[in-house]
N, C-alpha and C. Protein backbone atom coordinates (compact mmCIF):
# COMPACT_ATOMS: atom_id res chain seq x y z
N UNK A 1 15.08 -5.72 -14.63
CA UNK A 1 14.22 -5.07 -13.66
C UNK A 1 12.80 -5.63 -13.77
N UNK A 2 12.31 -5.87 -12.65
CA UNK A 2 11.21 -6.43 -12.64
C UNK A 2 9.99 -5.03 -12.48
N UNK A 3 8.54 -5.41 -13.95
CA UNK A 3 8.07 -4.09 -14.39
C UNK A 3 6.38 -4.95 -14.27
N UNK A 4 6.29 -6.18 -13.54
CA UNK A 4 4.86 -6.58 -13.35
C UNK A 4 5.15 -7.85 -12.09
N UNK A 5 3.83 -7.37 -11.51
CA UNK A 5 3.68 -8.41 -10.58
C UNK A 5 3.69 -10.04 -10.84
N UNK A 6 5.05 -10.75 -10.45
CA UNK A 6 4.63 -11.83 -10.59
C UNK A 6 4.76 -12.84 -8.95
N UNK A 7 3.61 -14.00 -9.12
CA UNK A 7 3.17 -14.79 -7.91
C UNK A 7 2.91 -16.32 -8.34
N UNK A 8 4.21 -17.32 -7.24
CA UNK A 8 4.53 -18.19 -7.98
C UNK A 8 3.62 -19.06 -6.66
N UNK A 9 3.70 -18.45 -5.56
CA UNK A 9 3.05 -19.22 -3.87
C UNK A 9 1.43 -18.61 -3.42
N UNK A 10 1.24 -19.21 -2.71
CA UNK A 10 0.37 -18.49 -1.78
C UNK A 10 0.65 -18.58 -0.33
N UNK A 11 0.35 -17.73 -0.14
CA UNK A 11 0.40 -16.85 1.31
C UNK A 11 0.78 -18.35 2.38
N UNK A 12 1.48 -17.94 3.10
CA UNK A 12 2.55 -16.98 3.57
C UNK A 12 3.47 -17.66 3.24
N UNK A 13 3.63 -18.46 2.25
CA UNK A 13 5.21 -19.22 1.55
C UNK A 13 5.66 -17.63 0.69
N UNK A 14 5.04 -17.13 0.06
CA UNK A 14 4.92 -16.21 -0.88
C UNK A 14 6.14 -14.95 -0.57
N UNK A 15 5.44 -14.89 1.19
CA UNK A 15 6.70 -13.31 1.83
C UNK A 15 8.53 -13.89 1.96
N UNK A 16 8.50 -15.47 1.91
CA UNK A 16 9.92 -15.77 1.77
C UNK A 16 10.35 -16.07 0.30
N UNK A 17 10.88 -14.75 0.03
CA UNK A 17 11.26 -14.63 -1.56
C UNK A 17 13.25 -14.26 -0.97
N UNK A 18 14.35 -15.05 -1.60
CA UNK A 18 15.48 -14.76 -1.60
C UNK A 18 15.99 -13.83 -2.11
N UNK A 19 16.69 -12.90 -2.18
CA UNK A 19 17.42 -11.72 -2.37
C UNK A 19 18.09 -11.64 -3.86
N UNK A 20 17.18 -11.17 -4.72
CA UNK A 20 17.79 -11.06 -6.12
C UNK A 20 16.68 -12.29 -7.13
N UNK A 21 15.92 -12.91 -6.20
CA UNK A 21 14.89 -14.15 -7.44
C UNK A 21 13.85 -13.17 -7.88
N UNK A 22 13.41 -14.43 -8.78
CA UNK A 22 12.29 -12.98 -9.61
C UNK A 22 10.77 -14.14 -8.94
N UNK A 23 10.88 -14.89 -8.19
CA UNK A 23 9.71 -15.74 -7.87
C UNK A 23 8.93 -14.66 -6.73
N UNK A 24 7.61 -14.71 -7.08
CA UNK A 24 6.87 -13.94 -5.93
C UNK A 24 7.57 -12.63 -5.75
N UNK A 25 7.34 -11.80 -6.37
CA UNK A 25 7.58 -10.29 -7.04
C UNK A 25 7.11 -9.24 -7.26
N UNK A 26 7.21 -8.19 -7.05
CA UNK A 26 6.26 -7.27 -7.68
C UNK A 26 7.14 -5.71 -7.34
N UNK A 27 6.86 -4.35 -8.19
CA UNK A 27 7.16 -3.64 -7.54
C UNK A 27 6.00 -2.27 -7.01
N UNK A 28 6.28 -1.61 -6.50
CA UNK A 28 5.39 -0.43 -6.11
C UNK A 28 4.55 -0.20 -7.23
N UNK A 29 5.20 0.51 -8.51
CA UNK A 29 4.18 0.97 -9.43
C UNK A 29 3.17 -0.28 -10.51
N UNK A 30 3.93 -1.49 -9.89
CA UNK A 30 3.04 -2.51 -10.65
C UNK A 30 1.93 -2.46 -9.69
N UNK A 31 1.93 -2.66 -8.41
CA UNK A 31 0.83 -3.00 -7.30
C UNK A 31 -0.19 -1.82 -7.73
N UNK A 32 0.61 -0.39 -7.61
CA UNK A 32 -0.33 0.92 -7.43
C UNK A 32 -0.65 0.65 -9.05
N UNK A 33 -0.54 0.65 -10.14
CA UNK A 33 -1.34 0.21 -11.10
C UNK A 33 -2.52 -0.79 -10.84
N UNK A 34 -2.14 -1.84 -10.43
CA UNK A 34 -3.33 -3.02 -10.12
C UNK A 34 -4.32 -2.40 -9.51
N UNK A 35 -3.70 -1.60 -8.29
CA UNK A 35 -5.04 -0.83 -7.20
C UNK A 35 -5.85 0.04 -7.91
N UNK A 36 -5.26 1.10 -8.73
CA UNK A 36 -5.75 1.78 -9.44
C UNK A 36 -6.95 1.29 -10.05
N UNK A 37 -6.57 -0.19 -11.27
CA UNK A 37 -6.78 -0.37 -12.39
C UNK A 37 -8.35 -1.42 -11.80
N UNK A 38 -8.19 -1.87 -10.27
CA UNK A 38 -8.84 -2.57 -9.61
C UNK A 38 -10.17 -1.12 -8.91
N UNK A 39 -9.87 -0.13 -8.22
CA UNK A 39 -10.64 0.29 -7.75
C UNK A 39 -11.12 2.16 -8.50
N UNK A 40 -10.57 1.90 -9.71
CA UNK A 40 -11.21 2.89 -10.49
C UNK A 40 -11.48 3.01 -11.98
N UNK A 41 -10.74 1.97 -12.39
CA UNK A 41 -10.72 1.54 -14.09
C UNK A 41 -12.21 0.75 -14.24
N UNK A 42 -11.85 0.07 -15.36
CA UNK A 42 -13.16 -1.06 -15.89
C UNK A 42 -12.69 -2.14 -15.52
N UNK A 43 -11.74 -3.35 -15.01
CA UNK A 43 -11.67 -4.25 -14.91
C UNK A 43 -13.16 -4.77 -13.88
N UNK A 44 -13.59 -4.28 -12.85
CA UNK A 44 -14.25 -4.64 -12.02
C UNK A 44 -15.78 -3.70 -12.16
N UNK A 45 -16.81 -4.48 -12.11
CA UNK A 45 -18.32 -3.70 -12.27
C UNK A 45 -18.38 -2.68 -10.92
N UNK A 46 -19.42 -2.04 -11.00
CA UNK A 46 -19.50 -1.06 -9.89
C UNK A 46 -19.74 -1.30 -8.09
N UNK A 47 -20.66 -2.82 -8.26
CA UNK A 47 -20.49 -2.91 -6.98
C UNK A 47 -19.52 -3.87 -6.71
N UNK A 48 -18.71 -4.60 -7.40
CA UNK A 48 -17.71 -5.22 -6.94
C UNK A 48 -16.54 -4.01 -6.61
N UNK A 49 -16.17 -3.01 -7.36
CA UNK A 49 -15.52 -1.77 -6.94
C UNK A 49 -15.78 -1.37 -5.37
N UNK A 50 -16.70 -1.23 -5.11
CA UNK A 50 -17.52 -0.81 -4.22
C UNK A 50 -16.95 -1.77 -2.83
N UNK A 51 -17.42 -2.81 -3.24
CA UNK A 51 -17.11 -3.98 -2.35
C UNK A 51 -15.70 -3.82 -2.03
N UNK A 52 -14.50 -3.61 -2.81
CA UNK A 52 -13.30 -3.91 -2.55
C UNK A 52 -13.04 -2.72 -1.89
N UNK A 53 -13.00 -1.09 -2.24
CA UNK A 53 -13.15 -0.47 -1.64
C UNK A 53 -13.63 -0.31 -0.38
N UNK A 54 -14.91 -1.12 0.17
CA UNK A 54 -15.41 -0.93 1.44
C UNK A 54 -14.42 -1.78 2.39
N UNK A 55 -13.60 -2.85 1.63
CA UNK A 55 -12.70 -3.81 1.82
C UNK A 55 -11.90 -3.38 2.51
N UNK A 56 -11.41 -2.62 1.49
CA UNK A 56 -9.61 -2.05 1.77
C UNK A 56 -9.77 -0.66 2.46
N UNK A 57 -10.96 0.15 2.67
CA UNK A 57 -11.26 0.81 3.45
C UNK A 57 -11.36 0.82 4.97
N UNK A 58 -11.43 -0.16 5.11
CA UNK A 58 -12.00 -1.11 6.83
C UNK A 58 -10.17 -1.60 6.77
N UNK A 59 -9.48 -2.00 6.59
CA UNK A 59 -8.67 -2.66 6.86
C UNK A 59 -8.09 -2.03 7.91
N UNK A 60 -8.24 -2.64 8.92
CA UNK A 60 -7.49 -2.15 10.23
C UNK A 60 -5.82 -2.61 10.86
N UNK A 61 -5.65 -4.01 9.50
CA UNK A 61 -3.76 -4.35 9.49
C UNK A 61 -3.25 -3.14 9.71
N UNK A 62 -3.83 -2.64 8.74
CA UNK A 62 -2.43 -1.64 8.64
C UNK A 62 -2.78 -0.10 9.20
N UNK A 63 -3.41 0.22 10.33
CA UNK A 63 -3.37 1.46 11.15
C UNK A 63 -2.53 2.22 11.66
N UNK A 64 -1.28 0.85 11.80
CA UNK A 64 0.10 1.94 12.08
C UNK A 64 0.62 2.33 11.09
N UNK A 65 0.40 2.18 9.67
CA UNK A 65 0.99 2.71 8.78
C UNK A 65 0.67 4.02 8.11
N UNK A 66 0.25 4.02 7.32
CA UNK A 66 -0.31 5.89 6.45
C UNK A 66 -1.51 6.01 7.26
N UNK A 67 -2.45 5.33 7.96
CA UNK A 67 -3.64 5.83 8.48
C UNK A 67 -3.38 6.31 9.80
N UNK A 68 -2.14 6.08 10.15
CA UNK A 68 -1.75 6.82 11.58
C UNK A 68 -1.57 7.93 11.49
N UNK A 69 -0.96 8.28 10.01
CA UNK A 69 -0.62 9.89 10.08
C UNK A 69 -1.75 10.41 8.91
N UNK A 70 -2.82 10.13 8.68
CA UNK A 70 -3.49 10.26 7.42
C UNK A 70 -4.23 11.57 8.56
N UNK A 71 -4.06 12.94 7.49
CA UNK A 71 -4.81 13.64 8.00
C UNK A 71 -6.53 13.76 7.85
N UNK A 72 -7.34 14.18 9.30
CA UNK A 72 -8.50 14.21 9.11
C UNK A 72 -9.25 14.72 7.73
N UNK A 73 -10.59 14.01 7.58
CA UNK A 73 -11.43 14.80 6.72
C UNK A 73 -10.40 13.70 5.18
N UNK A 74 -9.74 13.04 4.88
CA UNK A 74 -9.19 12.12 3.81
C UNK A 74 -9.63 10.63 4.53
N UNK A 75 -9.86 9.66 3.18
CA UNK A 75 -9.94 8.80 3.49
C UNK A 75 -9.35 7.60 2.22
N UNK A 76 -9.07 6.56 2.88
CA UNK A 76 -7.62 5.78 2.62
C UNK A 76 -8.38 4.18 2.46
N UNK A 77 -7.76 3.86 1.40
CA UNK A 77 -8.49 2.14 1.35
C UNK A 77 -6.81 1.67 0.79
N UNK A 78 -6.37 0.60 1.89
CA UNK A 78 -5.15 0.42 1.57
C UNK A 78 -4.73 -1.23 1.82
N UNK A 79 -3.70 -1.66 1.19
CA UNK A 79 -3.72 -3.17 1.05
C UNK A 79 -1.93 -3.13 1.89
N UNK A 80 -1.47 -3.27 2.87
CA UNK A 80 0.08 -3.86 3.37
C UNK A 80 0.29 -5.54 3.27
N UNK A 81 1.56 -5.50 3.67
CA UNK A 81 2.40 -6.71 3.46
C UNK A 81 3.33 -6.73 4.40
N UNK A 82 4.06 -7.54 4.36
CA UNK A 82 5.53 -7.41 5.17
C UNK A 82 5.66 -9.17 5.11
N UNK A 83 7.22 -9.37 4.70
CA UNK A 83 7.79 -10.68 4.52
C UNK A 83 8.81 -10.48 6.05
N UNK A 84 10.22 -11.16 4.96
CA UNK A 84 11.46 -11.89 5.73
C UNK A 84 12.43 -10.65 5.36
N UNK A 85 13.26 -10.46 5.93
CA UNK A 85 14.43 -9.79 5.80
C UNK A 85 14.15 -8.07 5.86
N UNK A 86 13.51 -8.05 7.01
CA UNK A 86 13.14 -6.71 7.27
C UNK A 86 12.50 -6.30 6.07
N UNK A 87 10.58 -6.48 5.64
CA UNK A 87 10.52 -6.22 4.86
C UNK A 87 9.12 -5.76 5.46
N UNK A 88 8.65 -4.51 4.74
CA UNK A 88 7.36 -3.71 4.76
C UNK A 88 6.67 -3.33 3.62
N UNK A 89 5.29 -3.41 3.31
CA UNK A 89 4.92 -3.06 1.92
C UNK A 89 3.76 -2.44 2.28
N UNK A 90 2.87 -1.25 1.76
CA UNK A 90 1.86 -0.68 1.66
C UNK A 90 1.37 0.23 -0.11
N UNK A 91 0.34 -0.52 -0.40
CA UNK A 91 -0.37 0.11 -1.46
C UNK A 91 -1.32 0.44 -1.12
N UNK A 92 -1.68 2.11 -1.35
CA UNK A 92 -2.79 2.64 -0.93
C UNK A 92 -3.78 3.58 -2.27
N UNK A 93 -4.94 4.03 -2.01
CA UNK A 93 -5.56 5.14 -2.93
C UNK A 93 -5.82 6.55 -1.05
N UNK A 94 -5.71 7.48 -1.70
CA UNK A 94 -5.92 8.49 -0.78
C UNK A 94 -6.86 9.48 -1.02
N UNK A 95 -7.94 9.55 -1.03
CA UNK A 95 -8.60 11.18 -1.74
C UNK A 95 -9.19 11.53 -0.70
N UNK A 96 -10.14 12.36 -1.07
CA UNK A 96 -11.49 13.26 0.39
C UNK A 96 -12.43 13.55 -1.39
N UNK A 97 -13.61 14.74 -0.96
CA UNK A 97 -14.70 14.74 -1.51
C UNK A 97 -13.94 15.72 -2.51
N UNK A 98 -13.07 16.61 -2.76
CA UNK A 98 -12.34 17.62 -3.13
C UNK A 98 -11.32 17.10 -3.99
N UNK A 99 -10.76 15.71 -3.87
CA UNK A 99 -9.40 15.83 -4.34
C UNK A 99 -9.80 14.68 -5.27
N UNK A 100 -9.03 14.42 -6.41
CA UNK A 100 -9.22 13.10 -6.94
C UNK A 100 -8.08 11.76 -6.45
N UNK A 101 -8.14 10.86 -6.32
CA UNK A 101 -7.41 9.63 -5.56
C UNK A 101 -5.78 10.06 -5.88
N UNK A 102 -5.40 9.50 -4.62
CA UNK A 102 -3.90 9.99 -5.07
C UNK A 102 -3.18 8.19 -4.84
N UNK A 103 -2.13 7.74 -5.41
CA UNK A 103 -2.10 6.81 -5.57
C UNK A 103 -1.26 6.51 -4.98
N UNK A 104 -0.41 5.37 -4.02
CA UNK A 104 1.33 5.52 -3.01
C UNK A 104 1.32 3.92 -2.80
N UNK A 105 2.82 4.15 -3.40
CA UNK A 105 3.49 2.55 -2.79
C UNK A 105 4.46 2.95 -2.04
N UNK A 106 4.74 2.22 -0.95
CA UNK A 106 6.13 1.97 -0.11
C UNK A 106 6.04 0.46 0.00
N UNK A 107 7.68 0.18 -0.72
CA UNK A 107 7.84 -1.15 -0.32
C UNK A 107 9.59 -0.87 0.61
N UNK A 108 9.62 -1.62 1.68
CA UNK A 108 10.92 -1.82 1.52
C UNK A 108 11.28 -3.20 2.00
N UNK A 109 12.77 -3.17 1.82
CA UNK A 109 13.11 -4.73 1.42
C UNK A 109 14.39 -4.62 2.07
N UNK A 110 14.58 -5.54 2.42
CA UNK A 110 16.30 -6.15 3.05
C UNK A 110 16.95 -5.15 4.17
N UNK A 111 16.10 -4.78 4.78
CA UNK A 111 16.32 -3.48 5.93
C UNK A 111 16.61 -3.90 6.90
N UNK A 112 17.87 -3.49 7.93
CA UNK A 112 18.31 -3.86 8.85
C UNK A 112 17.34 -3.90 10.35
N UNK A 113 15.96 -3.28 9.83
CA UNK A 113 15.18 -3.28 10.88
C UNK A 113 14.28 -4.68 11.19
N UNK A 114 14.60 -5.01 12.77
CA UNK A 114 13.97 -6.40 12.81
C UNK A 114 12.22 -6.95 13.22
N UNK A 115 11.58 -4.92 13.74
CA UNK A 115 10.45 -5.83 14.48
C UNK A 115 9.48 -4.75 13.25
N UNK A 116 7.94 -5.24 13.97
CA UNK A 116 6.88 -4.83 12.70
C UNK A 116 6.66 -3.68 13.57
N UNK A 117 6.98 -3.21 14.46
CA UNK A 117 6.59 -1.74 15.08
C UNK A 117 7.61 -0.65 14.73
N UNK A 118 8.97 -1.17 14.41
CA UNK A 118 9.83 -0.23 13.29
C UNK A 118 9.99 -0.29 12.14
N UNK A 119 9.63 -0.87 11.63
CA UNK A 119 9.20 -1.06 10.02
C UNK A 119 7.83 0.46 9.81
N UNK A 120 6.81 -0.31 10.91
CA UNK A 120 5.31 0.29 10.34
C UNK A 120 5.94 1.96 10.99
N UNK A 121 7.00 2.50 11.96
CA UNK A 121 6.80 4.04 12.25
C UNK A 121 7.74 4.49 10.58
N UNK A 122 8.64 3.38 10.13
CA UNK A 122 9.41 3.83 8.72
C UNK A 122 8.06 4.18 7.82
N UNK A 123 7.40 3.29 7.89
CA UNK A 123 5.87 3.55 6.88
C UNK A 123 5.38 4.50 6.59
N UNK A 124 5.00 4.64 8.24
CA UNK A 124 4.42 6.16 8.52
C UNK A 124 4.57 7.28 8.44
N UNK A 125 6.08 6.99 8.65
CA UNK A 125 6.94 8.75 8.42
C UNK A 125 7.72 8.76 7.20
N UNK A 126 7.42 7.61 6.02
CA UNK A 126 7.12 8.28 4.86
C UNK A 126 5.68 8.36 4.46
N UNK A 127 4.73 8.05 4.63
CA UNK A 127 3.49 8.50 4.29
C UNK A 127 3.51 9.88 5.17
N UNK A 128 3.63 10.62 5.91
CA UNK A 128 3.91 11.83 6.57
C UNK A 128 4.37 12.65 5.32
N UNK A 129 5.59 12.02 4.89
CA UNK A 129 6.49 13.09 3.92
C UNK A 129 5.72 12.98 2.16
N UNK A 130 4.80 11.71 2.00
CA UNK A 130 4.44 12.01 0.85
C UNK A 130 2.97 12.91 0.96
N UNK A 131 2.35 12.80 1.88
CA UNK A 131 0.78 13.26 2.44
C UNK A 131 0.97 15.16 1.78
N UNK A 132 2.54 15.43 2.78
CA UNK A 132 2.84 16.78 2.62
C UNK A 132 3.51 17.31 1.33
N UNK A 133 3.83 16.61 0.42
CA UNK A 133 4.21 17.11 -0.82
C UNK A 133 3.13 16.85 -1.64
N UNK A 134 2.49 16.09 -1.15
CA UNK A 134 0.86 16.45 -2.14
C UNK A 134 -0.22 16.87 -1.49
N UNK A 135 0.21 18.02 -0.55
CA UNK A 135 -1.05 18.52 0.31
C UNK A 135 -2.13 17.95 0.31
N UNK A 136 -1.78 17.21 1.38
CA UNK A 136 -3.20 15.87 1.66
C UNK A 136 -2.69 16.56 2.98
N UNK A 137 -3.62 17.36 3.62
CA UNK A 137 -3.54 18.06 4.97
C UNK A 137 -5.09 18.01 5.43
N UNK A 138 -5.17 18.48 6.53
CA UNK A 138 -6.57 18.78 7.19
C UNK A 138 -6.85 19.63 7.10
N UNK A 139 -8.46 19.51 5.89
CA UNK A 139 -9.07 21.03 5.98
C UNK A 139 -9.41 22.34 7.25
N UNK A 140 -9.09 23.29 6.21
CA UNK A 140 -8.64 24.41 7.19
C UNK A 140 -10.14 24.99 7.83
């Protein structure tokens, strides 16, 4: 089982990875560690934090994904992907002024779905179902 990100290409050789190689790899809780370890640990000084955050905050790729259903008043700095073989990826941080960051990977892989507008509503309507088991709702 693969338990750390590994990256053998760069972009966009990288999203054609074959079914079962360990080249160009990674899984959910390795990424959401990195994000974490990137936008709230010590690896990075405060305004480079800052910077990446304002980064992955602005990212407008990925609007059809968790920020479509991200309820008001939360705010989301999030990094997606998507390869070959019906594949979708989103690592995000989620908090508001109240909550402390909540952390979410969805990857999926080898899915019979072929275009990026059914992939990103699969995205969405699990970020829907994780938002609501960790009451990330709109203040009342």
């Amino acid at each position: 089982m693969i338990k750390k990100t590994r990256l053998d290409h760069f972009e966009p050789k990288l999203n054609y990875v074959e079914k079962g190689a360990l080249n160009d790899t990674t899984t959910p809780i390795a990424m959401m560690n990195t994000i974490k370890k990137l936008l709230t640990g010590n690896v990075l000084d405060s305004e480079n934090k800052a910077q990446l955050q304002l980064w992955m905050t602005n990212n407008m790729v990925s609007d059809d994904l968790a920020r479509a259903v991200l309820p008001r008043g939360w705010k989301i700095a999030d990094r997606s992907g998507g390869g070959v073989n019906g594949s979708r990826t989103l690592t995000a941080m989620v908090w508001n002024e109240h909550q402390q960051p909540l952390f979410i990977g969805i990857f999926i892989a080898n899915s019979k779905l072929k275009t990026l507008p059914e992939l990103n509503r699969v995205v969405a309507s699990i970020s829907a179902k994780i938002f609501n088991k960790y009451n990330i709702v709109e203040p009342h």
